[in-house]
C-alpha atoms as a PDB file:
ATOM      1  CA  UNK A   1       7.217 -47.445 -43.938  1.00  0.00           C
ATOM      2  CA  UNK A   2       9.183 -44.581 -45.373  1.00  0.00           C
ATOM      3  CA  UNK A   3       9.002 -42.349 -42.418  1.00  0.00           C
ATOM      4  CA  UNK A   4      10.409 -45.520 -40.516  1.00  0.00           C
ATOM      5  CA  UNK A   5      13.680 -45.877 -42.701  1.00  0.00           C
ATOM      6  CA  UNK A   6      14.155 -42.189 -42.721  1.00  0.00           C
ATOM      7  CA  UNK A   7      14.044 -42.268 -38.764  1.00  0.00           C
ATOM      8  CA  UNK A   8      16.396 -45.165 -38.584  1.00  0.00           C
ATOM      9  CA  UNK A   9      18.559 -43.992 -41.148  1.00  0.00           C
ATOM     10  CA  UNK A  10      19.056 -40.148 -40.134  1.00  0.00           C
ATOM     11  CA  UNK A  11      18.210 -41.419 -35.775  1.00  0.00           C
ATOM     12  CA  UNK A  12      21.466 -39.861 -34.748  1.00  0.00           C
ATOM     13  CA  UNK A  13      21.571 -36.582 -36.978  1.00  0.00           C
ATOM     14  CA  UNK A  14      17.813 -36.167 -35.973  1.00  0.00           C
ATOM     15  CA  UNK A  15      18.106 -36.897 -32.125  1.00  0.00           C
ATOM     16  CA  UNK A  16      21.457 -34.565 -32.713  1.00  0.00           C
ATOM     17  CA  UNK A  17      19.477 -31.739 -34.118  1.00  0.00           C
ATOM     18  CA  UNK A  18      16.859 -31.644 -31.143  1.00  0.00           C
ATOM     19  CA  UNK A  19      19.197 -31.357 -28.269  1.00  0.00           C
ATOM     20  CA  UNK A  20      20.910 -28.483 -30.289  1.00  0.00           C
ATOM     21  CA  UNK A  21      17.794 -26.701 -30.346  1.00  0.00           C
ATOM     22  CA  UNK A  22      16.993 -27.980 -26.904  1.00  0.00           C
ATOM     23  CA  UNK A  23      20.213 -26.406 -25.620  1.00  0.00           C
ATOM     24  CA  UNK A  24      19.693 -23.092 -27.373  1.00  0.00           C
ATOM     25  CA  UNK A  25      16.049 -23.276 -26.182  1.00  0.00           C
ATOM     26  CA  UNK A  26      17.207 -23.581 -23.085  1.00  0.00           C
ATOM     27  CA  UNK A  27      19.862 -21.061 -23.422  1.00  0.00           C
ATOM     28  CA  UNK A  28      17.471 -17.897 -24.737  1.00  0.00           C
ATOM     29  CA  UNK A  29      15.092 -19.291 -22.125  1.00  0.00           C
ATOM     30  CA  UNK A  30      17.612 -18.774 -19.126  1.00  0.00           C
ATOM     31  CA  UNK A  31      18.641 -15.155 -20.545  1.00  0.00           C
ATOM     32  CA  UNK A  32      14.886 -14.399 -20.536  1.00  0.00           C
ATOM     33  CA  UNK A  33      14.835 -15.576 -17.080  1.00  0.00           C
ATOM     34  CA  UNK A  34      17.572 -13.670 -16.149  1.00  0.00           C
ATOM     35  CA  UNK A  35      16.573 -10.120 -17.865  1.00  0.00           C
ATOM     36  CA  UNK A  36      12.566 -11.069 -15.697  1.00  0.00           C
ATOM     37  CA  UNK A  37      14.966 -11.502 -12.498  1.00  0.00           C
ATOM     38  CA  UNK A  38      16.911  -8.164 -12.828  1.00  0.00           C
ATOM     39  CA  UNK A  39      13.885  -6.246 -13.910  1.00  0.00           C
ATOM     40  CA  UNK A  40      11.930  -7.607 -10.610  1.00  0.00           C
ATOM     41  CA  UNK A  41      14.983  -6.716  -8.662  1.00  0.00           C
ATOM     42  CA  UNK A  42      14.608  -3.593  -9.421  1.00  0.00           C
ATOM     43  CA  UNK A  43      11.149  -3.414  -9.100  1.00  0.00           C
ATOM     44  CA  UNK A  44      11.222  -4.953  -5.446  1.00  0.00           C
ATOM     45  CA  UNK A  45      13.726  -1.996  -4.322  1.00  0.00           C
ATOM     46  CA  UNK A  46      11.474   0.610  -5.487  1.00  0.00           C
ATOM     47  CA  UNK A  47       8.676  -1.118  -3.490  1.00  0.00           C
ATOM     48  CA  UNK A  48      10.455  -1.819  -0.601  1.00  0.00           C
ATOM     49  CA  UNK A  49      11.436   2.465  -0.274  1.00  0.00           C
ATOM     50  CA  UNK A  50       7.765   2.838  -1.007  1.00  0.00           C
ATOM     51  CA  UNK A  51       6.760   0.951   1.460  1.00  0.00           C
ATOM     52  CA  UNK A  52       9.368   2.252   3.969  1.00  0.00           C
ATOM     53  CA  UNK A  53       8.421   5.625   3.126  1.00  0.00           C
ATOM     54  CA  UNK A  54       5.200   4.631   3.705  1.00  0.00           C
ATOM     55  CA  UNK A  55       5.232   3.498   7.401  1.00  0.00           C
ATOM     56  CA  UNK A  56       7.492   6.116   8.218  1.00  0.00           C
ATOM     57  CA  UNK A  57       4.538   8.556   7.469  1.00  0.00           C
ATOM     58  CA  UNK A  58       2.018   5.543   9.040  1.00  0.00           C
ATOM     59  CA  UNK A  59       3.963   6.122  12.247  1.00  0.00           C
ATOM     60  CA  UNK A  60       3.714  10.020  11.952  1.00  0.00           C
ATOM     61  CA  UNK A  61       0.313   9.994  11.479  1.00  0.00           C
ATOM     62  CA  UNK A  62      -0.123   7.591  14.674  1.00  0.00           C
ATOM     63  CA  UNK A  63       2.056  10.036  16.899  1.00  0.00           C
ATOM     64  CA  UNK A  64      -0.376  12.843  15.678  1.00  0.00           C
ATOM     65  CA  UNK A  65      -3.656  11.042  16.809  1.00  0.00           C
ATOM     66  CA  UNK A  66      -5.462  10.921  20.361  1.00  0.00           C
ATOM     67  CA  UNK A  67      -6.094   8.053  22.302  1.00  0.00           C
ATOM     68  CA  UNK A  68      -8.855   7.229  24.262  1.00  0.00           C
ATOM     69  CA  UNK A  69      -8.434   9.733  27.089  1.00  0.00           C
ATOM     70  CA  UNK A  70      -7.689  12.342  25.032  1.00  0.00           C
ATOM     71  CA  UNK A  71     -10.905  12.396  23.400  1.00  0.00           C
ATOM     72  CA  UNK A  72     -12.664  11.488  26.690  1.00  0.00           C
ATOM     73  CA  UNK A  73     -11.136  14.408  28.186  1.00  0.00           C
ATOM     74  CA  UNK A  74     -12.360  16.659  25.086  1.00  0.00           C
ATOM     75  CA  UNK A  75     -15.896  15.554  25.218  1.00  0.00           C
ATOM     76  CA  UNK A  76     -16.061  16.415  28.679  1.00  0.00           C
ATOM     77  CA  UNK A  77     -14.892  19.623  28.522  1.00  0.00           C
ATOM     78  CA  UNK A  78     -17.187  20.181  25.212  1.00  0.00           C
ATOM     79  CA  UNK A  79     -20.436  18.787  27.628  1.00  0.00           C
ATOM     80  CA  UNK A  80     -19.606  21.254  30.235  1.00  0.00           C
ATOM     81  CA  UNK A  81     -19.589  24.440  28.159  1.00  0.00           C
ATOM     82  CA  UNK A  82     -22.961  23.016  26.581  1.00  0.00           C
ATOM     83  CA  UNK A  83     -24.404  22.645  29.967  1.00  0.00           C
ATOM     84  CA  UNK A  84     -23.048  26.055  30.947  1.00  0.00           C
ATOM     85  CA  UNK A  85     -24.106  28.106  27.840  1.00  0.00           C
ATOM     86  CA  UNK A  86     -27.936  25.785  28.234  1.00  0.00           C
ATOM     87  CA  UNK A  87     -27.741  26.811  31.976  1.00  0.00           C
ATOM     88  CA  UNK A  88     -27.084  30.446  31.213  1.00  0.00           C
ATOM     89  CA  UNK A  89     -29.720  30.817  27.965  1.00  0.00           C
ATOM     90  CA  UNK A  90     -31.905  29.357  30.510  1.00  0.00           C
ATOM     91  CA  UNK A  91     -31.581  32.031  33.044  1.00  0.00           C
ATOM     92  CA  UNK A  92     -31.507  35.022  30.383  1.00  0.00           C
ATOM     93  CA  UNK A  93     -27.612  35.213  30.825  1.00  0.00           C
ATOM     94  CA  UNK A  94     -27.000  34.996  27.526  1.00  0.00           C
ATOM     95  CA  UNK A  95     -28.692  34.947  24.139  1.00  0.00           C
ATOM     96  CA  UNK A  96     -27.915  32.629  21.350  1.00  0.00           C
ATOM     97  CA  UNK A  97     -26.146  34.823  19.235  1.00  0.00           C
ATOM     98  CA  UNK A  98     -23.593  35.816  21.600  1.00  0.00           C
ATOM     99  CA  UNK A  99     -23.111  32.105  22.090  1.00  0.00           C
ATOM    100  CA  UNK A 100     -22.554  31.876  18.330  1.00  0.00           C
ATOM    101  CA  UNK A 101     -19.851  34.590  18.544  1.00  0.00           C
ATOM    102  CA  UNK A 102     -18.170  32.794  21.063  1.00  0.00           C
ATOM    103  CA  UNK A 103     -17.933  30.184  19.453  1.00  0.00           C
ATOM    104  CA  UNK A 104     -16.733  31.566  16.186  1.00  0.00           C
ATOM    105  CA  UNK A 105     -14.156  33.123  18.275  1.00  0.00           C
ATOM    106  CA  UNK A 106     -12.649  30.107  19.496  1.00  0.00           C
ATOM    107  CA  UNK A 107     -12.557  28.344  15.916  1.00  0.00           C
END
């Protein structure tokens, strides 16, 4: 019964005292907030010229490969010299090691 009369007797100083610290609560709270908020800004702009850095060397990189025909177009022309150095070893043309300069040549 004592806690009761103290509670009816101090109700308004006590319900005063928690919205004070409510409102500073919420106050410290909200600059919290706010610092989190400017710190992410900032950390979204560095992100965002990351990531526009990023596809700008994405789309480089997709200029410099070859499509389909390109590499069609080197595989044929690799099979042919095979089947023209295999045709000439075959005949005695050539030997193997001169085939092995050549090709050292070329890299």
């Amino acid at each position: 019964m004592k806690i009761k009369d103290i509670v009816s007797k101090w109700s308004w100083q006590i319900i005063s005292v928690m919205f004070i610290l409510l409102y500073f609560g919420k106050g410290c709270t909200h600059k919290k907030v706010g610092k989190i908020d400017n710190k992410l800004d900032e950390k979204i702009v560095i992100l965002s010229n990351s990531i526009d850095s990023l596809s700008l060397e994405l789309n480089k990189f997709k200029q410099s490969t070859a499509d389909k025909k390109q590499v069609t177009d080197i595989m044929e022309k690799v099979m042919l010299e095979y089947l023209i150095y295999e045709d000439d070893l075959d005949k005695g043309k050539t030997s193997l090691s001169h085939i092995k300069n050549k090709i050292e040549e070329n890299d």
